[in-house]
Protein backbone atom coordinates (compact mmCIF):
# COMPACT_ATOMS: atom_id res chain seq x y z
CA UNK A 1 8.38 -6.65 -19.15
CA UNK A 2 11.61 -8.08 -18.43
CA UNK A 3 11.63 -11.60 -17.30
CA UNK A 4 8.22 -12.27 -18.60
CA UNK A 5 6.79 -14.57 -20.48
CA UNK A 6 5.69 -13.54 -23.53
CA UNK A 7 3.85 -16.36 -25.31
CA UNK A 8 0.76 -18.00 -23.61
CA UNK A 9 1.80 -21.82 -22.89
CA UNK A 10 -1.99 -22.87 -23.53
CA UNK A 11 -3.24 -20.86 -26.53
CA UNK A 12 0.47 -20.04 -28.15
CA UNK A 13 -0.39 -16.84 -28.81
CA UNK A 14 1.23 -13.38 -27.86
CA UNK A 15 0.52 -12.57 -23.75
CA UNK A 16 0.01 -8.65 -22.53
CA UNK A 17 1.28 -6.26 -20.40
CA UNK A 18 -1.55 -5.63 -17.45
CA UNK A 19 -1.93 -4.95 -13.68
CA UNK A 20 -4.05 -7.55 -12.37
CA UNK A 21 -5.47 -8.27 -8.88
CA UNK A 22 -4.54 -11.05 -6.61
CA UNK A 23 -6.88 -12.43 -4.34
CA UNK A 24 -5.03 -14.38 -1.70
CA UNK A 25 -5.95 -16.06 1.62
CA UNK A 26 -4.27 -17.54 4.89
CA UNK A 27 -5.93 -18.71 7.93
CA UNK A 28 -9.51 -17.30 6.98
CA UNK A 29 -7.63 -13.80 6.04
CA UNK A 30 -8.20 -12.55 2.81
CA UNK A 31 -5.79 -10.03 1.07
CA UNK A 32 -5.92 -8.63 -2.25
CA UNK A 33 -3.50 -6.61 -3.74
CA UNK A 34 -3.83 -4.88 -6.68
CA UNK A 35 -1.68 -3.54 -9.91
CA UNK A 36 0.50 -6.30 -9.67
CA UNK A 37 2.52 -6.19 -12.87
CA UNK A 38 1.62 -9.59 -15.45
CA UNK A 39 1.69 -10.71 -18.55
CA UNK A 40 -1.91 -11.85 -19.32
CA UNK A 41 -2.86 -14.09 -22.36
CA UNK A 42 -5.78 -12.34 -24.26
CA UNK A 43 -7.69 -15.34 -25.49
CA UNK A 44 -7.42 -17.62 -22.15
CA UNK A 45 -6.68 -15.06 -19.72
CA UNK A 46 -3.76 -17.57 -18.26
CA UNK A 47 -1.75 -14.59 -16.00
CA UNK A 48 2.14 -15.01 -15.38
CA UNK A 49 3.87 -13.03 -13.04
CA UNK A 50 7.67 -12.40 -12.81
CA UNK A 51 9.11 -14.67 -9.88
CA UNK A 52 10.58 -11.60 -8.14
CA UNK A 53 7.24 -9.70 -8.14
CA UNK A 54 5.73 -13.11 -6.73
CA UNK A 55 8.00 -13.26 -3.94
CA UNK A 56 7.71 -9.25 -2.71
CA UNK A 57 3.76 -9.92 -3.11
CA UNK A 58 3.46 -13.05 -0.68
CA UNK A 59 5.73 -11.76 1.36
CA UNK A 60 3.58 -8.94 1.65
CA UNK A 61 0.54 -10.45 1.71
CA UNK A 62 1.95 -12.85 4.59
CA UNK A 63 3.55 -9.60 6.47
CA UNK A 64 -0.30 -8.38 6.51
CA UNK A 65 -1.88 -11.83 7.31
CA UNK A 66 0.69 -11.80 10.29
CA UNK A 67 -0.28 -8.59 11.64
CA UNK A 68 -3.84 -9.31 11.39
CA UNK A 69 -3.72 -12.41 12.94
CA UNK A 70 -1.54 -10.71 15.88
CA UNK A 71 -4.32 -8.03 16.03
CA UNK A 72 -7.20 -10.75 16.51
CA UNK A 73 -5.43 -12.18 19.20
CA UNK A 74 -5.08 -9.20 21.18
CA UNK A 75 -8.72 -8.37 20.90
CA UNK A 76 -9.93 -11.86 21.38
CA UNK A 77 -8.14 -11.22 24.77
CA UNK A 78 -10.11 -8.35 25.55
CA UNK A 79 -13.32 -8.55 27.24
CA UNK A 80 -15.47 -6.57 24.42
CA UNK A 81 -16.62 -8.41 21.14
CA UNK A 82 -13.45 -8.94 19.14
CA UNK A 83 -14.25 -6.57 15.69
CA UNK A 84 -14.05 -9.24 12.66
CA UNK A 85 -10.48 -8.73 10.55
CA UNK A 86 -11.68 -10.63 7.70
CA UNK A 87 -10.37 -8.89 4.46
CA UNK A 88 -7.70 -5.95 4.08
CA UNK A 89 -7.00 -4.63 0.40
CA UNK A 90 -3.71 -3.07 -0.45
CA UNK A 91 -2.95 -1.22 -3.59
CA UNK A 92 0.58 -1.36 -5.22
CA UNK A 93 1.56 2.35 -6.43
């Protein structure tokens, strides 16, 4: 992968190619994306992730937190039980 780092900085030994999952939360909202692109050292597991994959994955993951939040507010206005938006997962094709 282009832009990747291919040595582990801990074990100094050759990293992988892998889609991993990110687990990421904001405000009690959880969001995990997965097959997120990263080089993943196969004796420590350290993961590294290209800087222009991080930034289109938080801003995703903040787009989502944003909407969720938005969507709790409009049902904590409403006279039912607001439903719980705790956790959304999105998958990266």
């Amino acid at each position: 992968m282009k832009g990747m780092k291919r040595i582990c900085s801990e074990c100094k030994v050759e990293n992988e190619a892998r889609e991993i999952t990110l687990h990421l939360e904001r405000n009690g909202i959880h969001v995990q994306i997965t097959g997120v692109p990263a080089m993943v050292c196969p004796r420590c597991g350290q993961e590294y992730i290209a800087a222009p994959v991080s930034r289109e994955v938080l801003k995703i993951a903040g787009q989502l937190a944003g909407d969720l939040e938005a969507t709790r507010a409009t049902f904590a206005r409403a006279p039912a039980e607001p439903p719980s938006f705790r956790r959304i997962v999105l998958a990266l094709a």
